[in-house]
PDB file of N, CA and C in Angstrom:
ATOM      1  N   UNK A   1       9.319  12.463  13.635  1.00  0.00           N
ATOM      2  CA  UNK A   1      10.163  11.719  12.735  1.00  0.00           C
ATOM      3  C   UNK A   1       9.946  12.168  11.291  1.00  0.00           C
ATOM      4  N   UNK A   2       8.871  12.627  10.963  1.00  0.00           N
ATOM      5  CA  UNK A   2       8.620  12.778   9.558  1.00  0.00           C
ATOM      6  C   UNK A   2       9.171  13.913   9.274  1.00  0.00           C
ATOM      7  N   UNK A   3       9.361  15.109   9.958  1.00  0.00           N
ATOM      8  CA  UNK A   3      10.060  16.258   9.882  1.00  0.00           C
ATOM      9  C   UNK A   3      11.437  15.723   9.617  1.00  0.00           C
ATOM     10  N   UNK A   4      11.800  15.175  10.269  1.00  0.00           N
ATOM     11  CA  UNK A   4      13.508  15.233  10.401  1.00  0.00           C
ATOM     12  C   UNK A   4      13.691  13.736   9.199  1.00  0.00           C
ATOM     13  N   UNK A   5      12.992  12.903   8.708  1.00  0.00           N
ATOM     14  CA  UNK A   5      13.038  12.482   7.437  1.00  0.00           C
ATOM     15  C   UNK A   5      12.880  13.053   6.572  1.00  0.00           C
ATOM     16  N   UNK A   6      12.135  14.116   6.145  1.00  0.00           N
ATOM     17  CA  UNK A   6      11.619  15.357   4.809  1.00  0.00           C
ATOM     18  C   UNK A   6      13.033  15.842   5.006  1.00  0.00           C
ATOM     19  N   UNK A   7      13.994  16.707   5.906  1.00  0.00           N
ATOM     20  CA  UNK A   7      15.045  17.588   5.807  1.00  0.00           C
ATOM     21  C   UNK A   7      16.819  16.273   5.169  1.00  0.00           C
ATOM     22  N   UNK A   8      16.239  15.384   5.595  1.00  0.00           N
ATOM     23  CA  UNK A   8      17.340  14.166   5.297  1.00  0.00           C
ATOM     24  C   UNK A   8      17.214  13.790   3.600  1.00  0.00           C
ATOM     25  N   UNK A   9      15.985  13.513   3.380  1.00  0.00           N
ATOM     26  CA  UNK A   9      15.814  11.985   2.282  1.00  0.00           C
ATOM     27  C   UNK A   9      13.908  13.268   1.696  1.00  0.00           C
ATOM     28  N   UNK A  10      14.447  14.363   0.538  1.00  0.00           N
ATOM     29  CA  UNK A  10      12.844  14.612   0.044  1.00  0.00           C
ATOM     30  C   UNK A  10      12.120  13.746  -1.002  1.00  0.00           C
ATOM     31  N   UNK A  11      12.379  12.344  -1.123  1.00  0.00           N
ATOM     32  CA  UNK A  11      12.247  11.586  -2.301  1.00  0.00           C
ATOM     33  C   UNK A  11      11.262  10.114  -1.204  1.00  0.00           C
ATOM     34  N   UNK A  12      11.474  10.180   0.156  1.00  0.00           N
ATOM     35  CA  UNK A  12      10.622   9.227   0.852  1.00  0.00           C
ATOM     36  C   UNK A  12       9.558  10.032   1.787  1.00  0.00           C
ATOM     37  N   UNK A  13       8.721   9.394   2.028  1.00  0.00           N
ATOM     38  CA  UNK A  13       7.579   9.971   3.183  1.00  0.00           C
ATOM     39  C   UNK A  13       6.826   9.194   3.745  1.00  0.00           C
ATOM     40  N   UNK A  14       6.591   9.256   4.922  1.00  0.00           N
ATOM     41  CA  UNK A  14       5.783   8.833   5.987  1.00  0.00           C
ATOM     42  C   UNK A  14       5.022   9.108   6.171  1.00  0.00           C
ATOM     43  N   UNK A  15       3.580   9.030   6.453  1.00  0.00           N
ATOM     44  CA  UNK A  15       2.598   9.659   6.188  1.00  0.00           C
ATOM     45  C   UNK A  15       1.305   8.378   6.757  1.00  0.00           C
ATOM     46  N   UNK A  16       0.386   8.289   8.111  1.00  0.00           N
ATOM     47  CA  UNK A  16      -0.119   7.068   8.561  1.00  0.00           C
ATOM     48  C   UNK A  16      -1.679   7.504   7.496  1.00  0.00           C
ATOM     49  N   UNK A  17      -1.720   8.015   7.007  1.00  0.00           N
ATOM     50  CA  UNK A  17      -2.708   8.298   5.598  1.00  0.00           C
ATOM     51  C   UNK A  17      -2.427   7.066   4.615  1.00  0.00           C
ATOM     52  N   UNK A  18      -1.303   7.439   4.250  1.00  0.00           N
ATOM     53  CA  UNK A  18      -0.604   6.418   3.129  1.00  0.00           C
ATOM     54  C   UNK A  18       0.056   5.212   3.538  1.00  0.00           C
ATOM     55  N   UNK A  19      -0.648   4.156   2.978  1.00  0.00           N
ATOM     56  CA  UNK A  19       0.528   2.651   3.510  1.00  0.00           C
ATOM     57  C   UNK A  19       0.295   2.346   4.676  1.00  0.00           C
ATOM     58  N   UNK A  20      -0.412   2.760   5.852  1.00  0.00           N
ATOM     59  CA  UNK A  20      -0.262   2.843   7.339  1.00  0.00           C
ATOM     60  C   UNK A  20       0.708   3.471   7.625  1.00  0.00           C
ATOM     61  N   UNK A  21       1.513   4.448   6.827  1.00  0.00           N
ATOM     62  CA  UNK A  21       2.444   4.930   7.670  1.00  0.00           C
ATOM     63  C   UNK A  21       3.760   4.546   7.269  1.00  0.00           C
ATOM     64  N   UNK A  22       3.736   3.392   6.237  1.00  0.00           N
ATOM     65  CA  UNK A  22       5.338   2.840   6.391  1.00  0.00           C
ATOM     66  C   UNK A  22       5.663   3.745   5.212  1.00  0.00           C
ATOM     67  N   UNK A  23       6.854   3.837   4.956  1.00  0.00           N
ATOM     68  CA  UNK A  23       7.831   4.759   4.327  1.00  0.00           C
ATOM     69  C   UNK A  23       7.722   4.220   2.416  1.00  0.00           C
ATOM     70  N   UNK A  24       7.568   5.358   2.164  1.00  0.00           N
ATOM     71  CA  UNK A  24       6.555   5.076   0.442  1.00  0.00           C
ATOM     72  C   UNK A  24       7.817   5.979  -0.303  1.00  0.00           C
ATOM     73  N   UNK A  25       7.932   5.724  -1.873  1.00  0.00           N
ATOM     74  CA  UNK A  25       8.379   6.900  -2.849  1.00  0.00           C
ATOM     75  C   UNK A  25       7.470   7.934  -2.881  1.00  0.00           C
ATOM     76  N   UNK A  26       7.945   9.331  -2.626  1.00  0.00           N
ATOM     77  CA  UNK A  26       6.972  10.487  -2.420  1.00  0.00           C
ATOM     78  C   UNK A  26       5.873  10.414  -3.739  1.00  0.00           C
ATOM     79  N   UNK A  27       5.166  10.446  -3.821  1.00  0.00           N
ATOM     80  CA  UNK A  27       4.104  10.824  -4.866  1.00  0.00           C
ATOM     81  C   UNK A  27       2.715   9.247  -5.316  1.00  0.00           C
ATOM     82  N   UNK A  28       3.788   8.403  -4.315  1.00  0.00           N
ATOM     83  CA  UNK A  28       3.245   7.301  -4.379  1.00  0.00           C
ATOM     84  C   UNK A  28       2.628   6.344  -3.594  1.00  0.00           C
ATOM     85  N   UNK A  29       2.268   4.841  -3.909  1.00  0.00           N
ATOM     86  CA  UNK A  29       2.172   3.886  -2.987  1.00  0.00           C
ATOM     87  C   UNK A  29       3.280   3.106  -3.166  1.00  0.00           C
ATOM     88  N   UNK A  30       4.442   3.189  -3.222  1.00  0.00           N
ATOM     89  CA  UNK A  30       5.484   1.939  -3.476  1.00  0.00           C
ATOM     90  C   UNK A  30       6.099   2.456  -2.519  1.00  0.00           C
ATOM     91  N   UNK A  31       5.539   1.216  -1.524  1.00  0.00           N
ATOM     92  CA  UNK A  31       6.828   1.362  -0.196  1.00  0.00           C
ATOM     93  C   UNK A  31       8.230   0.975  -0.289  1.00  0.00           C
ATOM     94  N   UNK A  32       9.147   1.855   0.474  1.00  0.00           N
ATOM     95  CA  UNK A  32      10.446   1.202   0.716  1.00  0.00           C
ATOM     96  C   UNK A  32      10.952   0.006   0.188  1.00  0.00           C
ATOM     97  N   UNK A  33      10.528  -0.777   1.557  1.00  0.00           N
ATOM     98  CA  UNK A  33      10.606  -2.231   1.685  1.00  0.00           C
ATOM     99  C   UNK A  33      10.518  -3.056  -0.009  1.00  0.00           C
ATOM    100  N   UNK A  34       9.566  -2.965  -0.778  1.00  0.00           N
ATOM    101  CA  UNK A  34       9.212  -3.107  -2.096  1.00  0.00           C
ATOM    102  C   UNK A  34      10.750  -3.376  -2.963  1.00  0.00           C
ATOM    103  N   UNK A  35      11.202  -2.149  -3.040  1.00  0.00           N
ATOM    104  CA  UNK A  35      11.711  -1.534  -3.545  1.00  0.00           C
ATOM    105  C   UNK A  35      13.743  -2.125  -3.014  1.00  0.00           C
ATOM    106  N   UNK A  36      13.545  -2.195  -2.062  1.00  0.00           N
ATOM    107  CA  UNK A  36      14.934  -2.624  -1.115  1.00  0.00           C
ATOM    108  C   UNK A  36      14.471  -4.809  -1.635  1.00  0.00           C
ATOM    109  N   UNK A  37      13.498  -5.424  -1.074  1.00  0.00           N
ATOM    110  CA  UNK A  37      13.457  -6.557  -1.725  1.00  0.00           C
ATOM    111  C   UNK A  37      13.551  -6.925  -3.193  1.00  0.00           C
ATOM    112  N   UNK A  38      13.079  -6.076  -4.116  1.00  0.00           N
ATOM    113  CA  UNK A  38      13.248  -6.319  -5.277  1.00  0.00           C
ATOM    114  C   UNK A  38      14.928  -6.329  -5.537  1.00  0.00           C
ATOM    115  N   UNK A  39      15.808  -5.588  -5.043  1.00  0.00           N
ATOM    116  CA  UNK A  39      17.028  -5.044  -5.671  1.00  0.00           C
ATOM    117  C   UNK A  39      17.784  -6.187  -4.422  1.00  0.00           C
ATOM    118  N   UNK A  40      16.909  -6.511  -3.668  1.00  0.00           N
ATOM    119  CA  UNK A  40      17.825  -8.169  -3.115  1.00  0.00           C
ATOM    120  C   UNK A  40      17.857  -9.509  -3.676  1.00  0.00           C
ATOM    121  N   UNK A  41      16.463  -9.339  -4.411  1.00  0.00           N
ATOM    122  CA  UNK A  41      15.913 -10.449  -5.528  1.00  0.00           C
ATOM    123  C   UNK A  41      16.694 -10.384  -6.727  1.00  0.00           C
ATOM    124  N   UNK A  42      18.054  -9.367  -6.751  1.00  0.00           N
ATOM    125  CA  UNK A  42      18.235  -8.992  -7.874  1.00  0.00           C
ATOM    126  C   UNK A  42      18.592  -8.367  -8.916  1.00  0.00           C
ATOM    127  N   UNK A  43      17.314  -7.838  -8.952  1.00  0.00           N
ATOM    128  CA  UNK A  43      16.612  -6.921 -10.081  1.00  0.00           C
ATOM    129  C   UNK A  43      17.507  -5.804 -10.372  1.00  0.00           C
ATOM    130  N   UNK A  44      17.672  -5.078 -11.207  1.00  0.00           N
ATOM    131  CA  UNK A  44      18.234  -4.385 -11.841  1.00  0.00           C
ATOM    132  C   UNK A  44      17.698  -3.192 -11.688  1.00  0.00           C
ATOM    133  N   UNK A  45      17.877  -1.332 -11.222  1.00  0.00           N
ATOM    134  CA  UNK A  45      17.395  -0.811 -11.371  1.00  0.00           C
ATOM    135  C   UNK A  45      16.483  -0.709 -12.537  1.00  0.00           C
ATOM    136  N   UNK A  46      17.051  -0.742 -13.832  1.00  0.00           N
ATOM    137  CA  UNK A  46      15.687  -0.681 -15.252  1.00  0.00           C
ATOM    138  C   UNK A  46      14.624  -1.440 -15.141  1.00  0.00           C
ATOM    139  N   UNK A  47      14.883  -2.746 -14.501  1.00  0.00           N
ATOM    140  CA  UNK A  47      14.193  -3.575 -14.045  1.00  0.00           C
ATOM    141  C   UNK A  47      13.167  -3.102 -13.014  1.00  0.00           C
ATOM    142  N   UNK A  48      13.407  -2.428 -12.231  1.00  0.00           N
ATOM    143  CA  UNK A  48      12.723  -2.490 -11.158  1.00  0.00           C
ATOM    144  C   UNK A  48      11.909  -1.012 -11.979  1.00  0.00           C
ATOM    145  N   UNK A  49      12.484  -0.309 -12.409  1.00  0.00           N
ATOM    146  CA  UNK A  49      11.585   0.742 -13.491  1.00  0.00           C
ATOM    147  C   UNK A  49      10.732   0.279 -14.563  1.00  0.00           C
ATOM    148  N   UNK A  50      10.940  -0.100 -14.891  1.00  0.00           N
ATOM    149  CA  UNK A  50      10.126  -0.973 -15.466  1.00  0.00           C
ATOM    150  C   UNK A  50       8.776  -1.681 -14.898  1.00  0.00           C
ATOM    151  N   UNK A  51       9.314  -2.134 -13.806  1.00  0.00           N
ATOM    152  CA  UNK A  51       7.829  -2.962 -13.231  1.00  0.00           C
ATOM    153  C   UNK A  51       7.067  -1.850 -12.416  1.00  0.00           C
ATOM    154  N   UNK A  52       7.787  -0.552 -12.285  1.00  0.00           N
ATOM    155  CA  UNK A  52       7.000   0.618 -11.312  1.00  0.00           C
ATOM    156  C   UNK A  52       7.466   2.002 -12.094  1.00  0.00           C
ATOM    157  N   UNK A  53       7.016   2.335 -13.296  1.00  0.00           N
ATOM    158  CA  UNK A  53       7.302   3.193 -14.223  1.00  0.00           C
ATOM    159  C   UNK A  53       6.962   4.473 -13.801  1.00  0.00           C
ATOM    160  N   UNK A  54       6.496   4.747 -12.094  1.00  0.00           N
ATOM    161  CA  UNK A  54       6.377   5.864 -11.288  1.00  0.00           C
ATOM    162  C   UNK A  54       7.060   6.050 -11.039  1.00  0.00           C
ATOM    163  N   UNK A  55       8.438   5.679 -10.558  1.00  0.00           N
ATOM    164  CA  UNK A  55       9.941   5.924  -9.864  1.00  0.00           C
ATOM    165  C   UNK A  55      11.048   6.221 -10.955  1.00  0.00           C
ATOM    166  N   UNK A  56      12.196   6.910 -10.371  1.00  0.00           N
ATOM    167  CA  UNK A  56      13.285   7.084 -10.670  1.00  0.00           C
ATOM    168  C   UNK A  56      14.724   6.356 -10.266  1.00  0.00           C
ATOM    169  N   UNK A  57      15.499   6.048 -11.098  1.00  0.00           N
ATOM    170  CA  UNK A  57      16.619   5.537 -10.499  1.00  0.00           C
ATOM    171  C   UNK A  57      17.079   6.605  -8.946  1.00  0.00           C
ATOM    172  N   UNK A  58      16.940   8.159  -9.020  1.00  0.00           N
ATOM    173  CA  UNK A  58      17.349   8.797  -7.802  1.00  0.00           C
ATOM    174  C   UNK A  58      16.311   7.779  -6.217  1.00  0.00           C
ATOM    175  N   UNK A  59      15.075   7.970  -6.775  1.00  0.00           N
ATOM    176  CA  UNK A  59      14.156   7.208  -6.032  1.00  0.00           C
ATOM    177  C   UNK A  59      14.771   5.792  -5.620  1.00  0.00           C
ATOM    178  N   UNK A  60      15.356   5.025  -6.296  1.00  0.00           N
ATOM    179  CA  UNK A  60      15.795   3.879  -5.366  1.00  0.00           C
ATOM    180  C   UNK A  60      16.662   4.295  -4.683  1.00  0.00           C
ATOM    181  N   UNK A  61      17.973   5.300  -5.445  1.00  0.00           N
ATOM    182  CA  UNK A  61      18.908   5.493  -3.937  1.00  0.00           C
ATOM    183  C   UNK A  61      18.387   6.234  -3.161  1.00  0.00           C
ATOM    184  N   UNK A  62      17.302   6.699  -3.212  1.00  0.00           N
ATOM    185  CA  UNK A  62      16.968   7.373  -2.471  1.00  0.00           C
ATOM    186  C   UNK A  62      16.709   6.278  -0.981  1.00  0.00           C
ATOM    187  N   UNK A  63      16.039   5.141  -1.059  1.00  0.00           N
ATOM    188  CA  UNK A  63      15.264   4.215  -0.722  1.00  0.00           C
ATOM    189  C   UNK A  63      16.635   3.497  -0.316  1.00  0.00           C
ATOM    190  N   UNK A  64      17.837   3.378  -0.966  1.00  0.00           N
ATOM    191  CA  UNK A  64      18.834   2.381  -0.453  1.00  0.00           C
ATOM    192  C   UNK A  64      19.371   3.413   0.984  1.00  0.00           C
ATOM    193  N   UNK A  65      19.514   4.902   0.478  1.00  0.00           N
ATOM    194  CA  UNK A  65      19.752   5.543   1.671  1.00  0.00           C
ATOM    195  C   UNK A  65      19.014   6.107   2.618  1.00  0.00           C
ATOM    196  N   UNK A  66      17.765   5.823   2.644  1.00  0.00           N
ATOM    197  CA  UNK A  66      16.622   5.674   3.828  1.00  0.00           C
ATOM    198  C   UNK A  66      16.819   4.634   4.598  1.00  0.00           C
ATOM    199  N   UNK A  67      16.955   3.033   3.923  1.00  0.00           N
ATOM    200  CA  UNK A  67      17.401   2.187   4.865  1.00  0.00           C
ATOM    201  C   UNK A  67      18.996   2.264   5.562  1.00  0.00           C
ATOM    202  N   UNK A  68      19.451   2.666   5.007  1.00  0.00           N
ATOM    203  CA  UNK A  68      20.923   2.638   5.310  1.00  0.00           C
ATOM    204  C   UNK A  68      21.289   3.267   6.178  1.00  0.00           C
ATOM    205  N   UNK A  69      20.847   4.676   6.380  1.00  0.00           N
ATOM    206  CA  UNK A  69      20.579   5.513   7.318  1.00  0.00           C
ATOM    207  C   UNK A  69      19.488   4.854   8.743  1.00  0.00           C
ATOM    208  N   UNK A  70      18.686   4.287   8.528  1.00  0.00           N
ATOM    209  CA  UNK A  70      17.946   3.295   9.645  1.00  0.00           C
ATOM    210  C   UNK A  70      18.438   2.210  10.043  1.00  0.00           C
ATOM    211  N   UNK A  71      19.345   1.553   9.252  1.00  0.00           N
ATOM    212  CA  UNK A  71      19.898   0.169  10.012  1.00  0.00           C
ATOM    213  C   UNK A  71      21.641   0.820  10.547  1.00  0.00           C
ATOM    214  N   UNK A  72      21.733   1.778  10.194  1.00  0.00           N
ATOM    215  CA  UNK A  72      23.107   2.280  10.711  1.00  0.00           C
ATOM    216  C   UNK A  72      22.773   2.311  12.577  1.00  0.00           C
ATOM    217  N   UNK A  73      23.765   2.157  13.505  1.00  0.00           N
ATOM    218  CA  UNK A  73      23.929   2.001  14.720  1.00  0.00           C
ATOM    219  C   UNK A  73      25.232   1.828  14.933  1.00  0.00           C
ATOM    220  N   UNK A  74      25.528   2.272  16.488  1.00  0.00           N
ATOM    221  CA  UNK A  74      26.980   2.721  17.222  1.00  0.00           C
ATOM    222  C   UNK A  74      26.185   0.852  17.998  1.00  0.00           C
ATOM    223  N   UNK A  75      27.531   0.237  18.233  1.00  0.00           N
ATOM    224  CA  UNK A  75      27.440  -1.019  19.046  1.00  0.00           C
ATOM    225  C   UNK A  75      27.911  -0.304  20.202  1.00  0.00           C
ATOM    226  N   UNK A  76      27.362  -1.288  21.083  1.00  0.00           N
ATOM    227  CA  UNK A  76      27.659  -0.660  22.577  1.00  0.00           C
ATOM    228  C   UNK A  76      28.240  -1.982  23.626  1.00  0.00           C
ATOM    229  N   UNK A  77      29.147  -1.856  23.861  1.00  0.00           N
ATOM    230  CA  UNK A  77      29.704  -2.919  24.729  1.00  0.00           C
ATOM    231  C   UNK A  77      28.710  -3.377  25.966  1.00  0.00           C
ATOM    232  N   UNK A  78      29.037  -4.631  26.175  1.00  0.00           N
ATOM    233  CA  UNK A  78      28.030  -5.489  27.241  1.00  0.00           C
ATOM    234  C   UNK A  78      28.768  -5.560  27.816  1.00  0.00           C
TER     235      UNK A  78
END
């Protein structure tokens, strides 16, 4: 999985070193998740730069299209 996330999204990483594993801004500890709750709470990209002056605005979309790409699914009839 981490291969075929690096060739998709080079701004997230997986890595069970870092975080346990859950999906971080590359260079960092600010997981995903973090980052996707704050901007549900809200927050304003500057905002959210601001409180994590390690990231980039590319870095959140980066992070909106990591999840987006993971909660995407084909429904399948029952």
């Amino acid at each position: 999985m981490k291969q075929e996330l690096n060739r998709h999204n080079e701004r997230i990483t997986i890595d069970p070193k870092v975080m346990i594993g859950k999906p971080v801004i590359k260079g960092t500890r600010i997981p995903v998740y973090v980052v996707l709750n704050l901007l549900g709470e809200g927050l304003a990209f500057e905002e959210i730069i601001r409180q994590y002056p390690d990231i980039t605005k590319q870095d959140i979309l980066a992070a909106i299209k990591f999840a987006a790409r993971f909660t995407n699914f084909e429904e399948v009839e029952a």
